[in-house]
C-alpha atoms as a PDB file:
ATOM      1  CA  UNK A   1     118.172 232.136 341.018  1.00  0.00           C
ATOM      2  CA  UNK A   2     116.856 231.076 337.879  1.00  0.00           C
ATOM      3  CA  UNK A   3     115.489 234.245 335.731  1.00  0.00           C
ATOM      4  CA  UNK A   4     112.464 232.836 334.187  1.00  0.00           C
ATOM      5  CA  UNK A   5     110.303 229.524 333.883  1.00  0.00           C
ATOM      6  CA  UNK A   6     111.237 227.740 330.793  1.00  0.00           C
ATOM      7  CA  UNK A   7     108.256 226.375 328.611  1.00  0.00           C
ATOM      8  CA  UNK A   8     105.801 224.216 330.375  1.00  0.00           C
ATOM      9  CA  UNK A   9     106.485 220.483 330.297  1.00  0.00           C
ATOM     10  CA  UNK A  10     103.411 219.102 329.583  1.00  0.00           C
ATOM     11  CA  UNK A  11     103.333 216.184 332.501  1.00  0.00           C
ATOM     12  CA  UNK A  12     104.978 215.805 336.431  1.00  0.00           C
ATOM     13  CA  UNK A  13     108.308 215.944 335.224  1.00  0.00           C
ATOM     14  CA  UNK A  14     110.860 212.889 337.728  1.00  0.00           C
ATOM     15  CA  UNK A  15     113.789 214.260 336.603  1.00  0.00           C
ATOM     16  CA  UNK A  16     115.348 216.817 333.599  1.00  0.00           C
ATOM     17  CA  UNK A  17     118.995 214.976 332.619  1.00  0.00           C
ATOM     18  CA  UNK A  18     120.883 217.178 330.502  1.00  0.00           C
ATOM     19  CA  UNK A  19     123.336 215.781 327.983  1.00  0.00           C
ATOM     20  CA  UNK A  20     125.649 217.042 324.845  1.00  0.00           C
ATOM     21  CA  UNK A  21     123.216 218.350 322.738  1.00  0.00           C
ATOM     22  CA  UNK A  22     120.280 219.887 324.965  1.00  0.00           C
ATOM     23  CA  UNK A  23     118.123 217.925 328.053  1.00  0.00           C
ATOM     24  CA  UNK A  24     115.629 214.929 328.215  1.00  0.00           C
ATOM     25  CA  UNK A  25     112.525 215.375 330.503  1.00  0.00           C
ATOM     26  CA  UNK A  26     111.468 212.110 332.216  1.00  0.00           C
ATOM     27  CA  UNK A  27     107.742 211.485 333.470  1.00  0.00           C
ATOM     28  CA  UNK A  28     106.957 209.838 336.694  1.00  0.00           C
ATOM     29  CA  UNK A  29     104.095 208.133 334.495  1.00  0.00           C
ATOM     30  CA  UNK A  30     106.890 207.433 331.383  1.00  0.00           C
ATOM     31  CA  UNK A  31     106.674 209.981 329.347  1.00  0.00           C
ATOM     32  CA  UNK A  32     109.808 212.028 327.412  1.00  0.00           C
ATOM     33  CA  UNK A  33     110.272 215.062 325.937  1.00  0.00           C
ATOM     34  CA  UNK A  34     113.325 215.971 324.637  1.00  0.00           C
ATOM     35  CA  UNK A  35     114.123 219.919 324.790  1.00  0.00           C
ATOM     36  CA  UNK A  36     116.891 221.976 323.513  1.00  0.00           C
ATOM     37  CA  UNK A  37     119.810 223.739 325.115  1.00  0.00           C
ATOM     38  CA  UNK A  38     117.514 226.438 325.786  1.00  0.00           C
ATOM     39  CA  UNK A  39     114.716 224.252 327.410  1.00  0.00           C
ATOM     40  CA  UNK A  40     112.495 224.743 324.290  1.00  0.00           C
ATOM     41  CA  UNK A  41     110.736 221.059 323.460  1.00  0.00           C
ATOM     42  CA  UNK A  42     111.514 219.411 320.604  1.00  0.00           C
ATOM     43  CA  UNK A  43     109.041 216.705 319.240  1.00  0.00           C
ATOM     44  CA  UNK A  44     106.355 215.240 320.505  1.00  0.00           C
ATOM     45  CA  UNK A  45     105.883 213.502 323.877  1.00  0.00           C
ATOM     46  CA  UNK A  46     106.564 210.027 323.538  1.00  0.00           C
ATOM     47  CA  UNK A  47     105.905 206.879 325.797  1.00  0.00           C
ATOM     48  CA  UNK A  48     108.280 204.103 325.059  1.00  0.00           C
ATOM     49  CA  UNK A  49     106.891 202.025 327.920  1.00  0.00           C
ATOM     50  CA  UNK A  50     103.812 201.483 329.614  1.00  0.00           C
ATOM     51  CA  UNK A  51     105.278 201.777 333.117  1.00  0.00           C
ATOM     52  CA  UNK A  52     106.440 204.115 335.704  1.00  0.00           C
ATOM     53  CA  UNK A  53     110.295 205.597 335.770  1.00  0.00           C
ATOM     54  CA  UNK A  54     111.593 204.831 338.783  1.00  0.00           C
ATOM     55  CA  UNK A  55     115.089 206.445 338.601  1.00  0.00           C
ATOM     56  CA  UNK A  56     117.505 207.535 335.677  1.00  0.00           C
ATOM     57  CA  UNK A  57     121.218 208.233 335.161  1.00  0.00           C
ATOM     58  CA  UNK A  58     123.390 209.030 332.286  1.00  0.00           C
ATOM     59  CA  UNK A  59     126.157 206.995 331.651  1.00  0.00           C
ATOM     60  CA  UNK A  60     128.894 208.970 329.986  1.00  0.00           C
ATOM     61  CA  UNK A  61     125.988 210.861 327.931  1.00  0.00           C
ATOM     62  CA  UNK A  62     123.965 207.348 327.546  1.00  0.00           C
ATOM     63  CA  UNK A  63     120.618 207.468 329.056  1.00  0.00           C
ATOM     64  CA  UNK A  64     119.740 204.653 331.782  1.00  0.00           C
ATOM     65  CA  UNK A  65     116.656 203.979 333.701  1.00  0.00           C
ATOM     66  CA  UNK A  66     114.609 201.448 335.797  1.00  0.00           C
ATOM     67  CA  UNK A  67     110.445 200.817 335.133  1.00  0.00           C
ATOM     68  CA  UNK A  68     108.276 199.444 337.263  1.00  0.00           C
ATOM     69  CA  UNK A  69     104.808 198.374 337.983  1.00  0.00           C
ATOM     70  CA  UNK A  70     104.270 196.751 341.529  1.00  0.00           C
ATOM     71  CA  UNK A  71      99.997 195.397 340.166  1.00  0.00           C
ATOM     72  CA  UNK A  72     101.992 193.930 337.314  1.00  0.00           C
ATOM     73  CA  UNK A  73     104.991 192.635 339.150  1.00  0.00           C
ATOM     74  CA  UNK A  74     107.295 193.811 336.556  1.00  0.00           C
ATOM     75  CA  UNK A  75     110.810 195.698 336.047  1.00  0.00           C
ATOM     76  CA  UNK A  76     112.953 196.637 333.282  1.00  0.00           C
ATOM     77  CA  UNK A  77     116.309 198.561 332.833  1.00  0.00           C
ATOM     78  CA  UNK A  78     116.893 200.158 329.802  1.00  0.00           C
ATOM     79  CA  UNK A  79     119.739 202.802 327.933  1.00  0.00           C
ATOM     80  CA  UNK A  80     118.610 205.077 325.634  1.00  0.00           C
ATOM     81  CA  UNK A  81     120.559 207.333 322.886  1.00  0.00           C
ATOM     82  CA  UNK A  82     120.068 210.736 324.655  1.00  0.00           C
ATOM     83  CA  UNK A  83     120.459 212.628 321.268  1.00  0.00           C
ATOM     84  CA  UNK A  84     118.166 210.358 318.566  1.00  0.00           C
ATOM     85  CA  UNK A  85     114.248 210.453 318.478  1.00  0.00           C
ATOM     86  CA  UNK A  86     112.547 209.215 321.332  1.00  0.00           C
ATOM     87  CA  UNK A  87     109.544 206.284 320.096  1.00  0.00           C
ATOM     88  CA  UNK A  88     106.360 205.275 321.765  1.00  0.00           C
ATOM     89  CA  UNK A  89     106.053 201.459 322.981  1.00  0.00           C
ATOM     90  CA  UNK A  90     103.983 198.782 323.758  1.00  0.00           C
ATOM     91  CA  UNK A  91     100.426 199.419 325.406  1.00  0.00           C
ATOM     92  CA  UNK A  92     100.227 198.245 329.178  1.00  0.00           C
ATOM     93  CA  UNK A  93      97.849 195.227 327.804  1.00  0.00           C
ATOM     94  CA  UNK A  94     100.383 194.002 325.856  1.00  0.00           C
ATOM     95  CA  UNK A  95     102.683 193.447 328.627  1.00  0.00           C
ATOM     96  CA  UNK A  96      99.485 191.215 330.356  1.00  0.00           C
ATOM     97  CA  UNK A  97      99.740 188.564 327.795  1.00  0.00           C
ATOM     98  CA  UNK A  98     103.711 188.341 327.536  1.00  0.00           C
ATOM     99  CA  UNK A  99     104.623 186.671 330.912  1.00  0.00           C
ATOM    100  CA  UNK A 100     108.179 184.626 330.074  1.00  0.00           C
ATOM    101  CA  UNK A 101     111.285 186.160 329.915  1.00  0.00           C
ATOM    102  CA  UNK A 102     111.845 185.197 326.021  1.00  0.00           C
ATOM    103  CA  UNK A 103     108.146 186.637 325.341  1.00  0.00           C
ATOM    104  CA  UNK A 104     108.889 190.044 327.264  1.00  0.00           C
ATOM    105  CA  UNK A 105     108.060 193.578 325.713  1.00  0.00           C
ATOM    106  CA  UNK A 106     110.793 195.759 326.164  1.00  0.00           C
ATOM    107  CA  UNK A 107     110.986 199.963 326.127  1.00  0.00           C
ATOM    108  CA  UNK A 108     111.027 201.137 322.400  1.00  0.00           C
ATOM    109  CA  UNK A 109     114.125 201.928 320.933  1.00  0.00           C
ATOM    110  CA  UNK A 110     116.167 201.087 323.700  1.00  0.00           C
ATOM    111  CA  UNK A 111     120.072 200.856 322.978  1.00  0.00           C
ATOM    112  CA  UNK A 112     119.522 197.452 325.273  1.00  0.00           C
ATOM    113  CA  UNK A 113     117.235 196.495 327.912  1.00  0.00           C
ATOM    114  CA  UNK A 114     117.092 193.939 330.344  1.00  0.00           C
ATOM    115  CA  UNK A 115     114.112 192.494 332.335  1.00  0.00           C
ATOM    116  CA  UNK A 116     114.836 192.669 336.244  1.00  0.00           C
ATOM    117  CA  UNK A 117     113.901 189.970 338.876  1.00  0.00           C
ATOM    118  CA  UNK A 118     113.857 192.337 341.938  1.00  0.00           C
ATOM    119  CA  UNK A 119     112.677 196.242 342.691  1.00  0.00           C
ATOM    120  CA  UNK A 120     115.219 198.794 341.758  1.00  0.00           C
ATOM    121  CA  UNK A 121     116.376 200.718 344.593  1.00  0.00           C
ATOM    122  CA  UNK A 122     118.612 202.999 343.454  1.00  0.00           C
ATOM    123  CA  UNK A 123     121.094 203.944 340.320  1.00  0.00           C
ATOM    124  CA  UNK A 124     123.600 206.322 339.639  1.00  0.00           C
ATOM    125  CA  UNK A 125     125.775 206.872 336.427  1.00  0.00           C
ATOM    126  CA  UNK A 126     129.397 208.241 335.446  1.00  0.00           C
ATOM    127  CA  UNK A 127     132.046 208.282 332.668  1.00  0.00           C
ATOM    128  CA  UNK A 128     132.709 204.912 332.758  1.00  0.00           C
ATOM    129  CA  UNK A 129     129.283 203.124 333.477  1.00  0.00           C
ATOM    130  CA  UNK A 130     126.510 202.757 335.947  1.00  0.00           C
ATOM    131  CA  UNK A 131     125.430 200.901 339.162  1.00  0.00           C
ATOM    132  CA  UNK A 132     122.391 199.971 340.798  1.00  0.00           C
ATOM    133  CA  UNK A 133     120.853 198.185 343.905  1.00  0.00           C
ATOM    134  CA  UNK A 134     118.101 195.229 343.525  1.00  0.00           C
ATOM    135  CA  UNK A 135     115.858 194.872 346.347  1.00  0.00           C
ATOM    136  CA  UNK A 136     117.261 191.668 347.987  1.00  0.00           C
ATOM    137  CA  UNK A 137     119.953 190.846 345.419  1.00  0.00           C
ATOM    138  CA  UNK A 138     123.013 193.499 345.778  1.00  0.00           C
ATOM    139  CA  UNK A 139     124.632 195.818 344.320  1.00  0.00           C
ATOM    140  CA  UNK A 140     125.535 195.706 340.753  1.00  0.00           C
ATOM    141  CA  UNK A 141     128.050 197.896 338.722  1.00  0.00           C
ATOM    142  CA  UNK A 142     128.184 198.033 334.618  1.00  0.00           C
ATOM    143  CA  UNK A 143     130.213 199.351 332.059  1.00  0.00           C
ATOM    144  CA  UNK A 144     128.324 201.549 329.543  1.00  0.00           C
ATOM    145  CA  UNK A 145     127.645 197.906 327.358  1.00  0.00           C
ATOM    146  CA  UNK A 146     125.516 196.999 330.622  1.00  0.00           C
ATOM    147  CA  UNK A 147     128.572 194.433 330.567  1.00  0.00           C
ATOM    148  CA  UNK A 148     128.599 193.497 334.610  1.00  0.00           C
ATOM    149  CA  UNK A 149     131.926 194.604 335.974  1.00  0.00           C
ATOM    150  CA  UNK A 150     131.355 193.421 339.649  1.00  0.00           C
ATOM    151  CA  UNK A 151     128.505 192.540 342.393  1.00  0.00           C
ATOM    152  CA  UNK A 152     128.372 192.791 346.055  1.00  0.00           C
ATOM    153  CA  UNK A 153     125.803 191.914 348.695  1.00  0.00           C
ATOM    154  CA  UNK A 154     123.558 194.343 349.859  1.00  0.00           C
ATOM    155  CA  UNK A 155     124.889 196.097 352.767  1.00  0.00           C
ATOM    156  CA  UNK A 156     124.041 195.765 356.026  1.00  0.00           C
ATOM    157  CA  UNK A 157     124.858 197.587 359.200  1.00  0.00           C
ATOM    158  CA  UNK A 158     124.391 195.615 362.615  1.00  0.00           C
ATOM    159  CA  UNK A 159     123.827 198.840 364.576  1.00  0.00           C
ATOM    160  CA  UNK A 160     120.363 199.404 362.541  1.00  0.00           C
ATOM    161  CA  UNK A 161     118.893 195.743 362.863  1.00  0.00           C
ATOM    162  CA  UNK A 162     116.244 197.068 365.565  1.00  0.00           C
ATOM    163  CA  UNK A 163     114.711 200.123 363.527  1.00  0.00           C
ATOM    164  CA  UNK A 164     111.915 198.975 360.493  1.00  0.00           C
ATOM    165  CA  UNK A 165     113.805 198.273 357.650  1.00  0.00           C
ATOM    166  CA  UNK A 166     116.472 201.040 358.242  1.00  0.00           C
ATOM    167  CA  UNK A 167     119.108 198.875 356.206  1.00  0.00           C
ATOM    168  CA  UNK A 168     116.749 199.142 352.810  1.00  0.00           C
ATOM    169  CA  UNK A 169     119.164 201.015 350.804  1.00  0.00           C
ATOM    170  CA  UNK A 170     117.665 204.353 349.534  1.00  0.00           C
ATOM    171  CA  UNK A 171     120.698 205.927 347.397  1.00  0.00           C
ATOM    172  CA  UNK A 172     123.840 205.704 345.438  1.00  0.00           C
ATOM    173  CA  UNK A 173     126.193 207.893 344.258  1.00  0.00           C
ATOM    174  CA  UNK A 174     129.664 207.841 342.426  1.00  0.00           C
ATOM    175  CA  UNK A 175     132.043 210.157 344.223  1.00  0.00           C
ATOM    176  CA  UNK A 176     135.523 210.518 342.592  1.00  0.00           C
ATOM    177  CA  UNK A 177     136.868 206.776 342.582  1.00  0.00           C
ATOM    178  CA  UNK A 178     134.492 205.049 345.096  1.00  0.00           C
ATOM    179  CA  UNK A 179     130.542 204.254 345.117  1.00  0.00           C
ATOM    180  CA  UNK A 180     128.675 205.538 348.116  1.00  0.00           C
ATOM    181  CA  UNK A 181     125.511 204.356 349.375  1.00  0.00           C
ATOM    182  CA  UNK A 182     122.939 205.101 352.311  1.00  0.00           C
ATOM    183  CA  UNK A 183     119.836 203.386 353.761  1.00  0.00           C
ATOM    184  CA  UNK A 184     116.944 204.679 355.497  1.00  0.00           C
ATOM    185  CA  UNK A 185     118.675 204.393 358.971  1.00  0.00           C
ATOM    186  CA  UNK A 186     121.305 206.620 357.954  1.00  0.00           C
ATOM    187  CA  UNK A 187     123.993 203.902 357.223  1.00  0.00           C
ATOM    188  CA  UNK A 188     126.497 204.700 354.396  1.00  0.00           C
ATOM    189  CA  UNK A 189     129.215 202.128 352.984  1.00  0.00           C
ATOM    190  CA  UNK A 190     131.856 203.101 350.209  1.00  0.00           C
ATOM    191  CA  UNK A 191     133.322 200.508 348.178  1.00  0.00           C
ATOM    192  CA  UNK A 192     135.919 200.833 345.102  1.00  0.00           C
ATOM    193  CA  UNK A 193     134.602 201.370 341.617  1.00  0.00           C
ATOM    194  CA  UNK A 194     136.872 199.716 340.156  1.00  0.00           C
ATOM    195  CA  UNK A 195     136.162 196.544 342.302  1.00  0.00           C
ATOM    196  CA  UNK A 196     133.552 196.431 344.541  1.00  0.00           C
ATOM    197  CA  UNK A 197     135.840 196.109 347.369  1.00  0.00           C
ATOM    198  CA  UNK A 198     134.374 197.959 350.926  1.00  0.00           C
ATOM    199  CA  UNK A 199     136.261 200.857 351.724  1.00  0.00           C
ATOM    200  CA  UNK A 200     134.844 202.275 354.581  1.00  0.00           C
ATOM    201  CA  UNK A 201     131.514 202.210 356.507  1.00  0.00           C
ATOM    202  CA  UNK A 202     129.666 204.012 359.373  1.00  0.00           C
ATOM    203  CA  UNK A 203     126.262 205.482 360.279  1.00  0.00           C
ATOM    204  CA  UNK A 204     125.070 209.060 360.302  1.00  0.00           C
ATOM    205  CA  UNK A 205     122.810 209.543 363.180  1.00  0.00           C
ATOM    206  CA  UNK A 206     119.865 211.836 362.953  1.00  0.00           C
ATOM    207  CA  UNK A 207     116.432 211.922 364.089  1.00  0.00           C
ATOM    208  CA  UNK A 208     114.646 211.013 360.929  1.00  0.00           C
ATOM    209  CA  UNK A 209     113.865 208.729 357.907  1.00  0.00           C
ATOM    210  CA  UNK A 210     116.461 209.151 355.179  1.00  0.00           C
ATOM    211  CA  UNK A 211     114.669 209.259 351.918  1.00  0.00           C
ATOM    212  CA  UNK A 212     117.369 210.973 349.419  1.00  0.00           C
ATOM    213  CA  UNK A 213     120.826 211.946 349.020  1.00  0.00           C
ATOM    214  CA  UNK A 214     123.025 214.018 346.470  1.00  0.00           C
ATOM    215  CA  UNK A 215     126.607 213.836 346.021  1.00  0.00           C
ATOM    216  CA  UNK A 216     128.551 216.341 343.639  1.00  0.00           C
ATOM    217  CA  UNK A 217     132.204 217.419 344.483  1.00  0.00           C
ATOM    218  CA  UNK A 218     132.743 215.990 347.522  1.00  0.00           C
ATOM    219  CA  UNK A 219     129.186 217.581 348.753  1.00  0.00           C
ATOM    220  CA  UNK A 220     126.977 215.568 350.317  1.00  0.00           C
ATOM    221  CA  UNK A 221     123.040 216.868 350.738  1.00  0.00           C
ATOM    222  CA  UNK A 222     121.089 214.481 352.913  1.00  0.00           C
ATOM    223  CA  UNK A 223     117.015 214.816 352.240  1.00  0.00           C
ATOM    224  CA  UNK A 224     114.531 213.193 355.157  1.00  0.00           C
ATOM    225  CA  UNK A 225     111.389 211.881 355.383  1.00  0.00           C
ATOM    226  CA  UNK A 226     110.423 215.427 357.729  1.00  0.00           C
ATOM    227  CA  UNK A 227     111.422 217.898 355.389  1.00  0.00           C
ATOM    228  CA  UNK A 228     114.629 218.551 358.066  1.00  0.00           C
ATOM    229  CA  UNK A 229     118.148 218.598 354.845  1.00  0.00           C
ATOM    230  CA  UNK A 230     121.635 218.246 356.158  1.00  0.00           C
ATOM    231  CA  UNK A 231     124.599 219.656 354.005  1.00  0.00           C
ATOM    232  CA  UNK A 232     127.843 217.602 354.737  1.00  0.00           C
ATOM    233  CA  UNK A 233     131.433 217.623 353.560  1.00  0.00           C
ATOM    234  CA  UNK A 234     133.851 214.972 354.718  1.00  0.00           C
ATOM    235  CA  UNK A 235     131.385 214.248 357.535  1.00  0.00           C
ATOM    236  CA  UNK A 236     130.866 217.380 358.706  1.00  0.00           C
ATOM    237  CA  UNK A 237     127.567 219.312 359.426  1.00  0.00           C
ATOM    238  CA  UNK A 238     128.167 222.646 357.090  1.00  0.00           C
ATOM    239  CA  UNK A 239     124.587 223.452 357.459  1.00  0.00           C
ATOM    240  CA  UNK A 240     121.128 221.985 358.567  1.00  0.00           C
ATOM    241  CA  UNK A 241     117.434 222.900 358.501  1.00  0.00           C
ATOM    242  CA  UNK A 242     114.092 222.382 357.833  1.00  0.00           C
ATOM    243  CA  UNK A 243     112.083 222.667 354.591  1.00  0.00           C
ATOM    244  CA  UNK A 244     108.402 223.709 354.099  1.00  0.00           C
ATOM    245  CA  UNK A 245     107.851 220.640 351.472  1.00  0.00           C
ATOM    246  CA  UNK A 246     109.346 217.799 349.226  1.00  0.00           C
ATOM    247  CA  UNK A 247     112.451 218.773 347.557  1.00  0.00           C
ATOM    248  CA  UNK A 248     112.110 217.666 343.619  1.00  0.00           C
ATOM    249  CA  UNK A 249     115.713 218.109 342.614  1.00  0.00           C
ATOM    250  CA  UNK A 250     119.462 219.490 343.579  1.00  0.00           C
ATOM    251  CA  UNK A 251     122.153 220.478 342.031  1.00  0.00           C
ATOM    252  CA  UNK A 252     125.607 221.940 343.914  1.00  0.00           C
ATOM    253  CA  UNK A 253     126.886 225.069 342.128  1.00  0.00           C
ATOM    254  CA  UNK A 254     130.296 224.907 342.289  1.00  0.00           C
ATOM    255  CA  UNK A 255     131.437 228.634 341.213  1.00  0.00           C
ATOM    256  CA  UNK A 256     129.304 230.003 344.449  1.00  0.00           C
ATOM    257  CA  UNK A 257     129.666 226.878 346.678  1.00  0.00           C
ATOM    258  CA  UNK A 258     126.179 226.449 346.966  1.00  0.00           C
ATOM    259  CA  UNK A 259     123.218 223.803 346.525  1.00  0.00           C
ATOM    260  CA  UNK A 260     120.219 224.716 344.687  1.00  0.00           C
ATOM    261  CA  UNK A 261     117.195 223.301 345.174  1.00  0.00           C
ATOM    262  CA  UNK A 262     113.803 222.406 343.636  1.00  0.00           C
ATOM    263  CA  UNK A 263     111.307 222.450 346.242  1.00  0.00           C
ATOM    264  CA  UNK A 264     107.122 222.058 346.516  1.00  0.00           C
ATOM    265  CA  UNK A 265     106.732 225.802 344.661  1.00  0.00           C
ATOM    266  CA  UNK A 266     109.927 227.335 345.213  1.00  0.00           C
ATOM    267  CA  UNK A 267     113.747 227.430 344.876  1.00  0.00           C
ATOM    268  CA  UNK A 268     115.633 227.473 347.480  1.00  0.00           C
ATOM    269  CA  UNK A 269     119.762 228.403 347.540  1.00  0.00           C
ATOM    270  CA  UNK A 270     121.687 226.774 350.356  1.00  0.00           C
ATOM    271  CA  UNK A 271     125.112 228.375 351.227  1.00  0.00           C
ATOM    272  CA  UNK A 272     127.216 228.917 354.356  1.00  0.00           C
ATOM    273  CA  UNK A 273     125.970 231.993 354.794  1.00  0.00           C
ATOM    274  CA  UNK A 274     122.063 230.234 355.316  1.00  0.00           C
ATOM    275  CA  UNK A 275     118.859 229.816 353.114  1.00  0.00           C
ATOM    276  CA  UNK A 276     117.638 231.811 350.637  1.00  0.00           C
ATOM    277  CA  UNK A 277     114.192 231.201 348.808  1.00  0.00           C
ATOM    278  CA  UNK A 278     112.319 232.496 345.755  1.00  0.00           C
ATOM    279  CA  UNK A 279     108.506 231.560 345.954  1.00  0.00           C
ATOM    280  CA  UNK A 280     107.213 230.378 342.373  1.00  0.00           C
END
């Protein structure tokens, strides 16, 4: 477990992404702080857009992530240089009177950003680029210029028509040379990354609302709506229970073949040998 807290972060971090030269702490509300390799902040918290971060990536060490604002009706997608000065943006009331396309405010110092027509559903990064999934548009994947290299339809699976909207797609993750995705029914569908083209597809059945998945190595953590976490490899159940809260974050350690967790107050370690937790 991890010795000691590092330095407060001074807002409800989403997510911590590390990169070459230390980490970058995302807000759910916007903000960043960048922080050294020893989690010590650097700067001043900045705001380059007056929007909630809906998810992030890196993108062989590029920074990627989605806004939104659902009383605004607006989206962007945006790549950042993980290792120069972040800059604070527009206000939100300057986004009110910019309502074309050509007119649009965009996050400050963005590498490139793009406005988006649809909610973001998910995104996921790796050496070579990133994908994402628009809410009734598809699947999209992009080289590291946010070049498109392909686009699919979003997935459906037949079995899951009955169940309220069990086929929304809810994750994505690169794994080795294919793209994985789930929905909230528990469907998953793996196409090429190279191509888009569907390699295999199926549905995990289990009594509850899929809300999060992580994928490292081959290791597949499966989060629900109930607090219940499945650990899979190759489709098999390694390990299964049921948390006390909301798990913020995982990571799979691969020298003790373990996930780690980040839950509501606590950590929690996850091996084949059962839980272990650390109250905070």
């Amino acid at each position: 477990m991890t010795p000691s807290l590092p330095t407060k972060v001074p807002f409800h971090p989403l997510t911590v992404e590390r990169h070459s030269q230390g980490y970058l702490a995302v807000g759910i509300d916007g903000e960043f702080l960048q922080l050294t390799e020893d989690l010590e902040p650097v700067g001043d918290v900045r705001k380059p857009f007056p929007m909630s971060v809906r998810q992030t990536c890196l993108a062989d060490g590029v920074f990627v992530g989605t806004w939104i604002d659902h009383e605004l009706l607006m989206a962007r997608m945006a790549a950042f240089d993980c290792t120069k000065p972040m800059l604070d943006g527009p206000e939100k009331g300057d986004l009110r009177t910019r309502t074309t396309i050509e007119a649009a405010q965009h996050p400050q110092g963005s590498i490139w950003s793009h406005v988006l027509d649809a909610e973001p559903l998910a995104l996921c990064g790796h050496e070579d680029g990133f994908a994402f999934v628009l809410y009734k548009k598809g699947i999209y994947a992009m080289g590291n210029d946010a070049g498109e290299h392909w686009r699919v339809e979003l997935p459906n699976w037949p079995e899951l028509k009955k169940l309220p909207r069990a086929n929304e797609v809810i994750a994505a993750r690169f794994n080795r040379t294919l793209l994985k995705v789930w929905s909230r029914g528990g469907g998953t569908k793996s196409y090429d990354a190279k191509n888009g083209d569907l390699v295999s597809t199926g549905v995990f059945d289990y009594d509850g609302v899929l809300t999060n998945v992580y994928l490292e190595s081959g290791q597949e953590l499966m989060i629900y709506d109930n607090g219940s976490i499945v650990w899979l490899h190759e489709g098999e159940v390694l390990a299964e229970g049921k948390l006390s809260g909301p798990i913020q974050h995982a990571r799979w350690d691969i020298e003790n073949e373990a996930w780690r967790m980040a839950g509501w107050r606590e950590e929690i370690h996850l091996s084949k040998d059962g839980f272990e937790r650390k109250h905070l």
